[in-house]
Protein backbone atom coordinates (compact mmCIF):
# COMPACT_ATOMS: atom_id res chain seq x y z
CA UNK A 1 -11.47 -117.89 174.72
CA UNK A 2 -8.03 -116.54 173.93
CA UNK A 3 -5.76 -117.25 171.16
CA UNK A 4 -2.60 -116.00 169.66
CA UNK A 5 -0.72 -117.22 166.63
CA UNK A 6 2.69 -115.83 165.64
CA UNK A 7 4.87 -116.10 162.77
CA UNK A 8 8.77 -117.31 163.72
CA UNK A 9 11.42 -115.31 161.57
CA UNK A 10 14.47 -117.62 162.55
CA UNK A 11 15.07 -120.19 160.18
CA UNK A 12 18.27 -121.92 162.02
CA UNK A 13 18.19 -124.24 164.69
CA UNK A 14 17.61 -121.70 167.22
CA UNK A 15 14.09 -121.61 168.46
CA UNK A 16 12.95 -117.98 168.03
CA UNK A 17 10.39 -117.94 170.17
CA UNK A 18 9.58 -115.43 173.04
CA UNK A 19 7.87 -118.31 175.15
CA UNK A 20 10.87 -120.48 175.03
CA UNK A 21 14.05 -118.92 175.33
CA UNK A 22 17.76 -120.61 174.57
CA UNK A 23 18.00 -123.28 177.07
CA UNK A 24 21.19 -124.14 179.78
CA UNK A 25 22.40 -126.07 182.14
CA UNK A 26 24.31 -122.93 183.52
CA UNK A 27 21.27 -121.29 186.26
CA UNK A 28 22.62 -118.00 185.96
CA UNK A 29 22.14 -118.33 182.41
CA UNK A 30 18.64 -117.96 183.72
CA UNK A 31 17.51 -114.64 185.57
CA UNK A 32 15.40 -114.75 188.47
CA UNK A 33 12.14 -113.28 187.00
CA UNK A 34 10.32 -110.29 187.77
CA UNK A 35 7.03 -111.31 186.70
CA UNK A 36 6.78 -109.22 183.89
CA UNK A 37 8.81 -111.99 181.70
CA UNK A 38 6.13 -113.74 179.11
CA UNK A 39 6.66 -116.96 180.59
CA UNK A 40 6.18 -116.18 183.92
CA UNK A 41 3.32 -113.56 184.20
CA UNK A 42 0.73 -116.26 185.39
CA UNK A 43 3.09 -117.49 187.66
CA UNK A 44 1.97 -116.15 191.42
CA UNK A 45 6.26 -115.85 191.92
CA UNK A 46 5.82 -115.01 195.94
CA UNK A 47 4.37 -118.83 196.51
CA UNK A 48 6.95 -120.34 194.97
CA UNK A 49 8.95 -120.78 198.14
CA UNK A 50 12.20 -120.36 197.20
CA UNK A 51 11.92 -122.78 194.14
CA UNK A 52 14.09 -120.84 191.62
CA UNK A 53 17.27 -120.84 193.72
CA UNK A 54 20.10 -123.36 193.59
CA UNK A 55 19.33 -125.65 196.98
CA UNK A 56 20.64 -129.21 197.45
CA UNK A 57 17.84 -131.71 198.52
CA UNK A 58 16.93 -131.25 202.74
CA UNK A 59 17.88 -134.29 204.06
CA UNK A 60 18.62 -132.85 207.14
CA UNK A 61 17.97 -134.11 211.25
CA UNK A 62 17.32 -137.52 209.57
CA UNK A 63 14.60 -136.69 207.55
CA UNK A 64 14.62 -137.54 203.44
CA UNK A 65 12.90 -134.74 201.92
CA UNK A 66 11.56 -136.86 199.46
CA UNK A 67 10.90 -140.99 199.09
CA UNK A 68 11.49 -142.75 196.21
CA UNK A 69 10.05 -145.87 195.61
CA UNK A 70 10.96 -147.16 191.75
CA UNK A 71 9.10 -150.73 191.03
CA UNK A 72 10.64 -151.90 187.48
CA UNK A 73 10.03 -154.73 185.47
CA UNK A 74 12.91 -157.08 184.93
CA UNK A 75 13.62 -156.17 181.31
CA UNK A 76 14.46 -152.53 182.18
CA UNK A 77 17.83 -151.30 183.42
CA UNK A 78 17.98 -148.85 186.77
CA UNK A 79 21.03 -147.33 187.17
CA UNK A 80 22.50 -143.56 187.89
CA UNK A 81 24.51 -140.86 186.47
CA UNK A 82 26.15 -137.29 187.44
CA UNK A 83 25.85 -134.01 186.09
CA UNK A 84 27.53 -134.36 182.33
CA UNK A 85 27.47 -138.08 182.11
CA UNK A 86 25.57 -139.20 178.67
CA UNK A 87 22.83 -139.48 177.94
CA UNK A 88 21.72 -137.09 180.86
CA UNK A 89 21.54 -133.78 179.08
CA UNK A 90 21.31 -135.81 175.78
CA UNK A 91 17.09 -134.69 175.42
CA UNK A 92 16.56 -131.74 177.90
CA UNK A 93 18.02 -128.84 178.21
CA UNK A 94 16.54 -126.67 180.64
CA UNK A 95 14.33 -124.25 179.64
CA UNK A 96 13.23 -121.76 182.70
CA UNK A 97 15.45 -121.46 185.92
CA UNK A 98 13.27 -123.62 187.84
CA UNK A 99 14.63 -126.56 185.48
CA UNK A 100 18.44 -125.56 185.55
CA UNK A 101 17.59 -125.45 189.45
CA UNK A 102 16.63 -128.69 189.54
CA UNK A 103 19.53 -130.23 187.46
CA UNK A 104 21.97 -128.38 189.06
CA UNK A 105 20.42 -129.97 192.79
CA UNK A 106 20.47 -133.56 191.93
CA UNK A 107 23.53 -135.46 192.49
CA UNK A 108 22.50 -138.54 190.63
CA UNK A 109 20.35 -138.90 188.04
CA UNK A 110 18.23 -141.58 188.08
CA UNK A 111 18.34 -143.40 184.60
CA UNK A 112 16.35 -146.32 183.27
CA UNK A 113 17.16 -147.70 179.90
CA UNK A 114 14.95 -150.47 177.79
CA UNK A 115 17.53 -152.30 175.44
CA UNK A 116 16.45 -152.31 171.55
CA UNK A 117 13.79 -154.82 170.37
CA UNK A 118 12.27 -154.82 174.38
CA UNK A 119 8.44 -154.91 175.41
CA UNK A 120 7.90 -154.40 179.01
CA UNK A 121 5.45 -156.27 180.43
CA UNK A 122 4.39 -153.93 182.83
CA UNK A 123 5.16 -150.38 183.54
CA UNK A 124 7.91 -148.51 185.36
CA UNK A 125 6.73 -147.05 188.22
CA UNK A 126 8.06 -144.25 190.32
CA UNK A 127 6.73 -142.70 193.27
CA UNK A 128 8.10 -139.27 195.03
CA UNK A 129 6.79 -139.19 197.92
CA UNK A 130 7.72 -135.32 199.79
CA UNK A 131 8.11 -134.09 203.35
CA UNK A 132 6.77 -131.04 204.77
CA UNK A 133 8.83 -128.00 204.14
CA UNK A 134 11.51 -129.84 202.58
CA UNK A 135 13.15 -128.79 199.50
CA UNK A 136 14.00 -131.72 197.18
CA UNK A 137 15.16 -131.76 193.40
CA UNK A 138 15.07 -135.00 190.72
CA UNK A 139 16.11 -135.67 187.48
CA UNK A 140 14.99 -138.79 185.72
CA UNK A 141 16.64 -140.27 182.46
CA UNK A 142 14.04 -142.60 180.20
CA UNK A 143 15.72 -143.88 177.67
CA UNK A 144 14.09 -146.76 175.33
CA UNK A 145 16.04 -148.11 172.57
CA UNK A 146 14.63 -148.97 168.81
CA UNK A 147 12.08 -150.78 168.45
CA UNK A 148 10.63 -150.80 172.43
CA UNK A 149 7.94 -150.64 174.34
CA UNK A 150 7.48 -149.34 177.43
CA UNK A 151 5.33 -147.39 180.07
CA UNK A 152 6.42 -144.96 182.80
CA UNK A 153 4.25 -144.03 185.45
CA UNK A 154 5.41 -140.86 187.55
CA UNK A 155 3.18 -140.22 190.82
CA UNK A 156 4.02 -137.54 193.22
CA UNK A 157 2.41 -137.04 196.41
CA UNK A 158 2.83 -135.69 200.00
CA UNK A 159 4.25 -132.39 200.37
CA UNK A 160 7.05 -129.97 200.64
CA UNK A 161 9.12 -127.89 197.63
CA UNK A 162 9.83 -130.19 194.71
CA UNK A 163 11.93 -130.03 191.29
CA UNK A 164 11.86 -132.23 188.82
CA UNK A 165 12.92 -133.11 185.10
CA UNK A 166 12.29 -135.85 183.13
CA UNK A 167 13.96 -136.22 179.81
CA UNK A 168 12.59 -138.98 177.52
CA UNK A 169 14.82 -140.13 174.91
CA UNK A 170 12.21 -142.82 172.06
CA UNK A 171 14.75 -144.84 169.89
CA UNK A 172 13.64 -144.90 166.33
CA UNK A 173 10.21 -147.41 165.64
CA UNK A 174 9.56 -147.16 169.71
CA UNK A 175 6.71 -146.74 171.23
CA UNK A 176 7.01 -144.97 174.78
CA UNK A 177 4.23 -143.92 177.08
CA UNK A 178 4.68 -141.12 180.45
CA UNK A 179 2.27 -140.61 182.84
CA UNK A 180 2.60 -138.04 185.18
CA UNK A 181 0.71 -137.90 188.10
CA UNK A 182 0.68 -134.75 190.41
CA UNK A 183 -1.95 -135.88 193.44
CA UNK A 184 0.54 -133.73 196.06
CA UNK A 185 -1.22 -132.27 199.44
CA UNK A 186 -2.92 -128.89 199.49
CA UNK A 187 0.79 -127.07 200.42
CA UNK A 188 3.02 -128.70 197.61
CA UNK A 189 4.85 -126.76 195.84
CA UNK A 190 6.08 -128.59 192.40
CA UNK A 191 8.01 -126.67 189.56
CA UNK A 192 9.62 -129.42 186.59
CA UNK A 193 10.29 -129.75 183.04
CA UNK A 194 9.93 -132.84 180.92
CA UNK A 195 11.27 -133.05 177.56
CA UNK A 196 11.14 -135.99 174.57
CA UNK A 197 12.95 -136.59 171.86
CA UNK A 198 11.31 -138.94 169.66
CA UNK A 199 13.37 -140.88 167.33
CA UNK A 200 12.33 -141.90 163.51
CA UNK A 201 8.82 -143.67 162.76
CA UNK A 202 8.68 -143.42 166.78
CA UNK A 203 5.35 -142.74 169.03
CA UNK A 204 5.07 -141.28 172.28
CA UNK A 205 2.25 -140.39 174.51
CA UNK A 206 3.00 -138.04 177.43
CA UNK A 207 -0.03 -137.61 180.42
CA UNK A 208 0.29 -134.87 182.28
CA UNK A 209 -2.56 -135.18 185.47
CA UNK A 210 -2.38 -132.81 188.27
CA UNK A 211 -5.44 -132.43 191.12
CA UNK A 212 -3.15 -131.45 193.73
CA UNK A 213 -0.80 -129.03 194.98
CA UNK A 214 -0.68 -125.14 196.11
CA UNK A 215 1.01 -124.14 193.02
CA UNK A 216 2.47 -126.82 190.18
CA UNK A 217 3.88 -125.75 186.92
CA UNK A 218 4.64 -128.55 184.98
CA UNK A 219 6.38 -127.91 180.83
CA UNK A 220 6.21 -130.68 178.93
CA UNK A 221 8.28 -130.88 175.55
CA UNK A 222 8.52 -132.01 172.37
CA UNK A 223 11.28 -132.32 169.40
CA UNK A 224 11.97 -134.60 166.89
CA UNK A 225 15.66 -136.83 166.20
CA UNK A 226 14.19 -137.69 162.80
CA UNK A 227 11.19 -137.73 159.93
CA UNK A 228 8.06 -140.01 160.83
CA UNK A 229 7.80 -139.32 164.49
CA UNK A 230 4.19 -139.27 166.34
CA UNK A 231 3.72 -137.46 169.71
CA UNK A 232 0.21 -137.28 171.77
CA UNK A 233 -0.03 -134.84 174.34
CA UNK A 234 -2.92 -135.44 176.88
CA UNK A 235 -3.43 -133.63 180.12
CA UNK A 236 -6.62 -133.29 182.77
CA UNK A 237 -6.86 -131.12 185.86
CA UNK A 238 -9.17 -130.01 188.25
CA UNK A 239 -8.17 -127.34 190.30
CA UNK A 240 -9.75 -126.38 193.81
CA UNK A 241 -10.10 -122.79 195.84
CA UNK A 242 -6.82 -121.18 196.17
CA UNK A 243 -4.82 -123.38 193.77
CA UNK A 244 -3.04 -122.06 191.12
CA UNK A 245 -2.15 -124.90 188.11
CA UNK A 246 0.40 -124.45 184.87
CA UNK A 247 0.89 -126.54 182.14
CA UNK A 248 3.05 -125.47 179.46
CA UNK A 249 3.62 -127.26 176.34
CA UNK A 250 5.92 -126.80 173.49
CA UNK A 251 6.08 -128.98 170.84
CA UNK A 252 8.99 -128.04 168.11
CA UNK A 253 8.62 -129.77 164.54
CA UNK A 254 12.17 -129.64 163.44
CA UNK A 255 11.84 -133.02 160.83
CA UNK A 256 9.41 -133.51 157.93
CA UNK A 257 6.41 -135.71 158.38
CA UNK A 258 6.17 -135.59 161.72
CA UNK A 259 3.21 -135.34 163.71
CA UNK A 260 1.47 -133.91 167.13
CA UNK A 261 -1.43 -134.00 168.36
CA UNK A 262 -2.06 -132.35 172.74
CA UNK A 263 -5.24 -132.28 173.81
CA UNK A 264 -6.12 -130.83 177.63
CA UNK A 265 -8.77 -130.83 179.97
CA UNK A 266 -9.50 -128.76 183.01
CA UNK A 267 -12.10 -128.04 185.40
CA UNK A 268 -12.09 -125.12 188.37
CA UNK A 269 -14.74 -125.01 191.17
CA UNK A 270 -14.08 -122.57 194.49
CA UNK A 271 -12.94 -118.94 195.15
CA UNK A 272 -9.33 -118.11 193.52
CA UNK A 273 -9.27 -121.33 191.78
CA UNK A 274 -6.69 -120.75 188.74
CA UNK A 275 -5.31 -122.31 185.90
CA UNK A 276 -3.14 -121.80 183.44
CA UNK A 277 -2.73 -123.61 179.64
CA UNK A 278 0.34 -122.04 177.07
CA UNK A 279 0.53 -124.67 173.98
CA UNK A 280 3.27 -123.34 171.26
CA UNK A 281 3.81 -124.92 168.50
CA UNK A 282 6.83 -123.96 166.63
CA UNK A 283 6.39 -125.18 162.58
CA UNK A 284 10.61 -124.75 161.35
CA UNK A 285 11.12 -124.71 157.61
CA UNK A 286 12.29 -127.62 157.17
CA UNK A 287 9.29 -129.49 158.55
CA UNK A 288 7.58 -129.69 155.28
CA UNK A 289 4.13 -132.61 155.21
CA UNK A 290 4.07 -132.29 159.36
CA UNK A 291 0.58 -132.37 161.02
CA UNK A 292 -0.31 -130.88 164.35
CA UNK A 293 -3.67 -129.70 166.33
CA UNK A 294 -3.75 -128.95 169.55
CA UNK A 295 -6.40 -127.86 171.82
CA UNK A 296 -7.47 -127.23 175.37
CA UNK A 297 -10.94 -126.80 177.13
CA UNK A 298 -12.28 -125.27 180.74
CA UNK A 299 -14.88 -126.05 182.28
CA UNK A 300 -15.75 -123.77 185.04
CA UNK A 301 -18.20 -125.22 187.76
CA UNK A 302 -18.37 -121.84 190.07
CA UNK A 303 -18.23 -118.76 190.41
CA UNK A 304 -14.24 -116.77 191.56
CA UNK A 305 -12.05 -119.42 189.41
CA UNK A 306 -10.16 -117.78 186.49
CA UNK A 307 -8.97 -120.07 183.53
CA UNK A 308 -5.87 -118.23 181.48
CA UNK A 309 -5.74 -120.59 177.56
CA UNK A 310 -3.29 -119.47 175.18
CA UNK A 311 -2.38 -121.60 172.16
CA UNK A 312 0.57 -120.51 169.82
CA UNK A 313 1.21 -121.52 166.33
CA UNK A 314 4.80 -120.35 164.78
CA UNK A 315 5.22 -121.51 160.98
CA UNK A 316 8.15 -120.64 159.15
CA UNK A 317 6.88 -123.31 156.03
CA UNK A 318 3.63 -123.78 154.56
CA UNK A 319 3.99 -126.87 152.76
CA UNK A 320 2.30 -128.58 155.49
CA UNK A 321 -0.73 -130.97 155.78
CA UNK A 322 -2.37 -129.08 158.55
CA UNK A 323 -1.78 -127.46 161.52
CA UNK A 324 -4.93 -125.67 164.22
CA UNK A 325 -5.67 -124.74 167.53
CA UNK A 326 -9.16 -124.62 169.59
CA UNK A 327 -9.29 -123.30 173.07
CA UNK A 328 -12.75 -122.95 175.20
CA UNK A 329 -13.50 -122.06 178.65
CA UNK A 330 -17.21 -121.88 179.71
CA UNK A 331 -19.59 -123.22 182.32
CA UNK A 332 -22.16 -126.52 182.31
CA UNK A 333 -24.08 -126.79 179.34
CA UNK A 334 -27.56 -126.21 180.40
CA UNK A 335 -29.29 -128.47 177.19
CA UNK A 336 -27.22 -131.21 178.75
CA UNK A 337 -28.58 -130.86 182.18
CA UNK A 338 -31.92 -129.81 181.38
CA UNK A 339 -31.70 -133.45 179.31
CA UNK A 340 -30.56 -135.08 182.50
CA UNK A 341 -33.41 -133.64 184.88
CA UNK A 342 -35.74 -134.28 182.91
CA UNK A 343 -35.63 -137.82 183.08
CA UNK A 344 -35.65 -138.04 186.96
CA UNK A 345 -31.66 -137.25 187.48
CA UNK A 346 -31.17 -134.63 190.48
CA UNK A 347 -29.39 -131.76 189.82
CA UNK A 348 -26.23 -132.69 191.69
CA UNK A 349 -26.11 -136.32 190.20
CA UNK A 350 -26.65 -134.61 186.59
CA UNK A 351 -23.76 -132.12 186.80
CA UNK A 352 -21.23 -135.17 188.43
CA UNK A 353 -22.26 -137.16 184.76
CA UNK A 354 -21.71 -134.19 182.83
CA UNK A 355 -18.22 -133.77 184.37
CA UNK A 356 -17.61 -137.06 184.18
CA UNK A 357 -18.38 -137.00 180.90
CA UNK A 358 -16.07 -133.73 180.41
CA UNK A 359 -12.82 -136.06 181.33
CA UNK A 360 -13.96 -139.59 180.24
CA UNK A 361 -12.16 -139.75 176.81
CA UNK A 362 -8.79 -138.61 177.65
CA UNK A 363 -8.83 -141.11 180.77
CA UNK A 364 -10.40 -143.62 178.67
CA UNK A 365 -6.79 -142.86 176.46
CA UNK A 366 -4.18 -143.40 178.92
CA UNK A 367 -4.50 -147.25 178.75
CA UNK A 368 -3.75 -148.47 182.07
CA UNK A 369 -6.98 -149.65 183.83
CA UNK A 370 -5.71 -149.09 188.01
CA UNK A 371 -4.86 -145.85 186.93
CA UNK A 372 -7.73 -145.02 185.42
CA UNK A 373 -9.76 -146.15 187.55
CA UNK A 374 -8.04 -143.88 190.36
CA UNK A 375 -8.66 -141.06 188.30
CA UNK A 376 -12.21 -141.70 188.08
CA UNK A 377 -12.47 -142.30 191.84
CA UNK A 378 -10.17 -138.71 192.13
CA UNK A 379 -12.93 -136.75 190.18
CA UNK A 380 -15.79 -138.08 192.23
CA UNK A 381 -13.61 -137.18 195.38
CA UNK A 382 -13.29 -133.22 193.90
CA UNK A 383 -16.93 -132.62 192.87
CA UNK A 384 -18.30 -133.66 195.92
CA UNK A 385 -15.79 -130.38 197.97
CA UNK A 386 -18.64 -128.32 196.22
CA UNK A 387 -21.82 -130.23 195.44
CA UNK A 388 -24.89 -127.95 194.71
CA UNK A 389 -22.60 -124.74 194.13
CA UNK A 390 -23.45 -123.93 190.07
CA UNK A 391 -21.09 -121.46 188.61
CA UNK A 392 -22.39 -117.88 187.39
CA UNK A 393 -20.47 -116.52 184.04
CA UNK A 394 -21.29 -113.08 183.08
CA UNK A 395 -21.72 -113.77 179.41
């Protein structure tokens, strides 16, 4: 268990916050890092494959470097829009180089907008499909006007060196949902940034889910355009030998009476198996009557994995309703399986329902049954690489 909590000293709307430095568009605004940065020390830098550096997408020899196939319901706009055009830019900002990389790589933004007072009936889909060895960057625009509804689901698979940002702009009174799926191949590479800004008496509910991939390091954002705003961050992963998985989450409570509430699951199994979990919270002054909690929890089915959990709380105000972290990172719970054997259950069987178990209430959250029922069929498909292989913690 590790856990750090820090007290901001910047009262203006600069976030002074060594995890999240001042953002830009501008790349060399953003150094290549040495490793010995804070918000890139987990991050194995030699297997990122030349991720950080300004590369237009490798279309080359008649070969897209990524597909993308965008289903959307009728109600919802598609449309495009270059570097500077509004409302690109208008949530995210990048934050690392990896994100000004991306931005500064992709031509045409890729924008769908939900006019005010809009349910959609089903969700926007997206799927990035990569190539081998191909370099491709993305930048999606979600923007939902007052008083919406709407779902996005975000699936990448295949392979190759991807980056991507997604900036989420929820109209005041909507209700948005993101679901981010990272199922690449064993060799992916995947570096993005996705950022919300969630309007007045507004919801959102961002699922981040990532089983595949060499190395993925996914930051997913929060701030507020106004009091009243609600925003649910929910993430699973399970990460395999060799794999090395980041999520990074900031969520900045710059209005009064807002809320947040990010809650993350992950499981390891197989040598070198590593993950990585930074939630910050940054509390500003004049977020007086906010309420946030966040938490994360490991479960660690053998032995050689390595699970790094660090959740931040920075409060510049106390008048506040309540704000806590909780961050855990252990192996099966013997009770639990002893409970399970001895009623007949093997073993193996008992420690696929405990995991199960583990990740059933956050899938049970995301709301949309095919998808959830993939993820389901995903976690039986990881457990059974290393069936009958306990894990051994030296307590």
């Amino acid at each position: 268990m590790s856990s750090n909590i820090g007290t901001a000293v910047e009262t203006t709307d600069k976030v002074s916050s060594h995890l999240h430095p001042t953002g830009s568009f501008d790349v060399e605004d953003h150094p290549v890092p040495t490793g010995r940065e804070e918000i890139w020390r987990f991050t194995p830098l030699k297997r990122l494959r030349g991720a950080l550096e300004v590369a237009a997408t490798d279309d080359s020899d008649g070969i897209l470097a990524a597909a993308y196939d965008v289903q959307s319901p009728r109600d919802a706009i598609v449309s495009t829009l270059a570097p500077g055009v509004a409302p690109r830019g208008a949530a995210l900002v990048p934050s690392d180089r990896a994100a000004a990389a991306a931005s500064a790589g992709t031509e045409q933004a890729l924008r769908i907008s939900v006019p005010a007072d809009t349910e959609l009936a089903e969700p926007v889909r997206i799927v990035v499909k990569g190539a081998a060895d191909r370099r491709s960057n993305a930048h999606y625009v979600l923007d939902v006007g007052a008083h919406s509804r709407a779902t996005l689901v975000l699936d990448h698979v295949g392979s190759g060196i991807h980056t991507g940002n997604l900036e989420v702009i929820v109209g005041d009174g909507a209700d948005v949902r993101v679901v981010s799926i990272q199922a690449w191949d064993d060799d992916a590479v995947h570096l993005g940034q996705h950022e919300a800004r969630v309007g007045r008496d507004a919801r959102y509910r961002h699922v981040a889910v990532t089983f595949g991939g060499d190395l993925v390091r996914l930051n997913s954002n929060v701030h507020y355009a106004g009091p009243g705003g609600d925003a649910t961050l929910l993430g699973l992963y399970f990460a395999d030998a060799g794999q090395h998985l980041e999520h990074r989450l900031f969520v900045d409570h710059n209005e009064p009476r807002t809320k947040s509430n990010v809650d993350y699951k992950g499981a390891l199994q197989g040598d070198g198996a590593h993950t990585v979990w930074i939630g910050d919270v940054l509390i500003r002054k004049v977020a007086e009557g906010i309420e946030t909690y966040e938490s994360n929890r490991n479960l660690v089915l053998t032995d050689g994995c390595r699970a790094d959990s660090v959740p931040n709380l920075e409060i510049e105000t106390g008048e506040i309703v309540g704000a806590g972290h909780a961050s855990t990172t252990g192996r099966f719970d013997d009770e639990q399986l002893f409970y399970l054997q001895s009623r007949g259950i093997s073993e193996d069987e008992a420690r696929r329902l405990v995991v199960h178990g583990f990740f059933a209430d956050i899938i049970r959250k995301i709301g949309i049954p095919e998808v959830e029922q993939r993820l389901l069929a995903d976690v039986e498909a990881e457990l059974a690489k290393n069936v009958g292989t306990p894990a051994v913690i030296s307590q």
